[in-house]
Protein backbone atom coordinates (compact mmCIF):
# COMPACT_ATOMS: atom_id res chain seq x y z
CA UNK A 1 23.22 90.44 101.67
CA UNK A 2 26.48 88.28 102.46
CA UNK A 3 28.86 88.26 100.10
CA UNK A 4 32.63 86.33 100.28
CA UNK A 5 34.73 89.14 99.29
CA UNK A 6 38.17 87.44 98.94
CA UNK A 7 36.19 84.60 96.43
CA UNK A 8 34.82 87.75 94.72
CA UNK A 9 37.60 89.61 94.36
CA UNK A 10 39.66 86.72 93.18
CA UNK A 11 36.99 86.18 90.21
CA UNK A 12 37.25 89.63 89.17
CA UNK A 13 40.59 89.22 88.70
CA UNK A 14 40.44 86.30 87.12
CA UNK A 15 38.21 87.81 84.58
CA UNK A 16 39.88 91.03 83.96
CA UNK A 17 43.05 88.67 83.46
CA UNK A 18 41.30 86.88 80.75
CA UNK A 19 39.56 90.10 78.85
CA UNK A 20 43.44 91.89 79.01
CA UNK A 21 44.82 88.54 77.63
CA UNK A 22 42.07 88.02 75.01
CA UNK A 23 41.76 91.48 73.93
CA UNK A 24 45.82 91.99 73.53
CA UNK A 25 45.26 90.22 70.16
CA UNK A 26 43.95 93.04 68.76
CA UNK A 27 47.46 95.07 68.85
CA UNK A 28 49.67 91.76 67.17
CA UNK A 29 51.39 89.88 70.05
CA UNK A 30 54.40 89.29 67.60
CA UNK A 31 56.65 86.58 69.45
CA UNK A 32 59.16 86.00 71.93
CA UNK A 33 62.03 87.34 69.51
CA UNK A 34 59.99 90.03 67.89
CA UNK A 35 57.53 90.91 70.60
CA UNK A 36 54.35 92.65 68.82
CA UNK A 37 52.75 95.48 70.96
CA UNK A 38 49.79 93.78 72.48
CA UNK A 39 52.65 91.05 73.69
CA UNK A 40 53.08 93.51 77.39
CA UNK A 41 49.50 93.14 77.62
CA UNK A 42 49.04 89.84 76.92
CA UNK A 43 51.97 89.10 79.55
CA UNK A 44 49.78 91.69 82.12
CA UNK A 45 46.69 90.04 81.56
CA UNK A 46 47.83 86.24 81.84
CA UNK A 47 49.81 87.10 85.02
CA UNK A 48 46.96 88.67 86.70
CA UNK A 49 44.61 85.94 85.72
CA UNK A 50 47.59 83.59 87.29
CA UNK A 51 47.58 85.12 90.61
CA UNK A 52 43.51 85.48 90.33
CA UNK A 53 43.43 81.65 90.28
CA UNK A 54 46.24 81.41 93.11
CA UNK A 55 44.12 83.80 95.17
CA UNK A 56 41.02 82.17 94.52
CA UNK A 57 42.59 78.41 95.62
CA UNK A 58 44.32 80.12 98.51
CA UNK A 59 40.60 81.76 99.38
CA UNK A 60 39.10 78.75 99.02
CA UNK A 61 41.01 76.33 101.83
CA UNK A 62 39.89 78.98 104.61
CA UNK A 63 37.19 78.34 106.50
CA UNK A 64 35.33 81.46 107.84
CA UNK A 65 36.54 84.99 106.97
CA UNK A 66 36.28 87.48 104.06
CA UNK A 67 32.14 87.15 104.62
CA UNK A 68 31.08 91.04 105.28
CA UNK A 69 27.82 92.64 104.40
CA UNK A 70 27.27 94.70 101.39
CA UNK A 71 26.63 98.04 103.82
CA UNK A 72 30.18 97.50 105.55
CA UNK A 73 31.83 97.40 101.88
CA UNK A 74 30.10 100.15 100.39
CA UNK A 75 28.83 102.52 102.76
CA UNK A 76 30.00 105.52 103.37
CA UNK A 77 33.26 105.20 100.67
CA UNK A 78 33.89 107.34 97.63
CA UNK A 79 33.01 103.92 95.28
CA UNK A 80 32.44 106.43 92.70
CA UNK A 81 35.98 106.94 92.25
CA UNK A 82 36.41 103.15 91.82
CA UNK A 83 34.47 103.33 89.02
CA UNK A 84 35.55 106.23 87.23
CA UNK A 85 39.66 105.06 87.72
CA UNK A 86 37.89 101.33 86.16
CA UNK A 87 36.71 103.48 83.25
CA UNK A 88 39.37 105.23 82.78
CA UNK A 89 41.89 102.18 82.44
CA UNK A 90 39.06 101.23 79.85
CA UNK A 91 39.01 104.52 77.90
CA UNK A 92 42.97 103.89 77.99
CA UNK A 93 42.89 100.63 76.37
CA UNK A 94 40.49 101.84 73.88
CA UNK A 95 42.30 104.85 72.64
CA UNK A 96 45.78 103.42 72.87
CA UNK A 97 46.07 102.45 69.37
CA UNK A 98 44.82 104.95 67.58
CA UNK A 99 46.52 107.77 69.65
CA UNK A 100 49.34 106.11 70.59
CA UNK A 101 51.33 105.17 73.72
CA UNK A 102 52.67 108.62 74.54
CA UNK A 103 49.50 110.69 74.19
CA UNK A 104 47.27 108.38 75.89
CA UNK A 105 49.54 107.80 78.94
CA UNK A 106 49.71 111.97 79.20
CA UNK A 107 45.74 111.87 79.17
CA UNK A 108 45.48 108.96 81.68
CA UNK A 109 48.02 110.78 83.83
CA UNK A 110 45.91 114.05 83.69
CA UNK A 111 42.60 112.76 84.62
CA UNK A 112 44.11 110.31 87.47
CA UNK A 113 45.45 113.03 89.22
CA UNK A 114 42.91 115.81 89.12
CA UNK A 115 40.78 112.70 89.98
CA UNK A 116 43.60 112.49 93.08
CA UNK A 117 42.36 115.62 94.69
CA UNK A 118 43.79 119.08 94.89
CA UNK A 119 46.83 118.80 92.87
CA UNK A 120 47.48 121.99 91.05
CA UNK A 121 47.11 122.19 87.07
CA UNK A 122 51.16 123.12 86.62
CA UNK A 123 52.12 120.37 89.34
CA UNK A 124 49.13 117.66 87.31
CA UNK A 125 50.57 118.57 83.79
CA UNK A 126 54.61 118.29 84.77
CA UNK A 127 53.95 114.99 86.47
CA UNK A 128 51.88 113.63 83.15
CA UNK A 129 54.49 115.21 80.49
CA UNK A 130 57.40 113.84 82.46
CA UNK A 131 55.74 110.22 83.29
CA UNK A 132 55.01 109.97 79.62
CA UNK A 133 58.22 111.06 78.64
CA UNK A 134 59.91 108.61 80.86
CA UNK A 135 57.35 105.50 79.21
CA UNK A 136 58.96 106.55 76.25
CA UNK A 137 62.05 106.05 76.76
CA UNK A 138 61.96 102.87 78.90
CA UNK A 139 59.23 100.95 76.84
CA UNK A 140 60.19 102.39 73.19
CA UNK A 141 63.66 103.00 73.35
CA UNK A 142 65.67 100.73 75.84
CA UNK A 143 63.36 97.86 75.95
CA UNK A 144 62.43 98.02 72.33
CA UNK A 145 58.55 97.31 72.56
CA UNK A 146 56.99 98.71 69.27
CA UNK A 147 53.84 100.35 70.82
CA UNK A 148 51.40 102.01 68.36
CA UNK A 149 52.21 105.94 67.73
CA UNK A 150 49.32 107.08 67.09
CA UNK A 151 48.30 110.63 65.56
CA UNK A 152 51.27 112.52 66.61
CA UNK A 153 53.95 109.80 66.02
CA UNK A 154 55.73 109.18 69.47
């Protein structure tokens, strides 16, 4: 099977885009004075829709290129990992509002790095406390986005 991976991979984006931009509804986009907390996502997912359509115009003036087979894309990688990195960006979405920004972004942290490889369980649980720490303070405090605190209110 031939497949035109740029053209694909431009779609996908296009679609994720449009899901992230659609879906950011759902947490109150607010406005340009008083930005809401599904405004950063809305931003995220009309930018990456943007580029999506770039790509896909871009893709579409060459001639040849980006055809491969479907056994030279997936054979022999770790596509598994793909998948569970897709679902957990998912699971993230999902859960940010009801446990909040800090306490999701420690569990995404967590799971993408054990995910990683051998990272140790000290070195995977510093990195996630401090990275969550730090979204804190940029997003909450000096850029002033109201995300949702969820059940331990950070």
């Amino acid at each position: 099977m031939k497949v035109n991976l740029d053209k694909s991979i431009s779609v996908f984006w296009v679609i994720l885009g449009a899901l992230v931009a659609f879906h950011s509804s759902r947490l109150g986009i607010g406005s340009l004075n008083g930005p809401g907390p599904g405004f950063i996502f809305l931003v995220a997912g009309l930018c990456l829709g943007i580029l999506g359509v770039v790509d896909l115009v871009l893709t579409s003036q060459k001639t040849g290129g980006g055809i491969i087979t479907a056994d030279l894309l997936w054979g022999g990688k770790n596509w598994w990992k793909i998948i569970i990195v897709v679902g957990l960006l998912c699971l993230f979405i999902g859960l940010f509002e009801k446990l909040g920004f800090a306490l999701s972004s420690f569990l995404l942290m967590v799971l993408l790095l054990k995910l990683a490889g051998s990272i140790s369980w000290g070195r995977i649980l510093l990195f996630a406390l401090s990275t969550s720490i730090i979204g804190v303070i940029v997003f909450r405090y000096w850029l002033q986005v109201p995300f949702p605190r969820g059940i331990i209110g950070m």
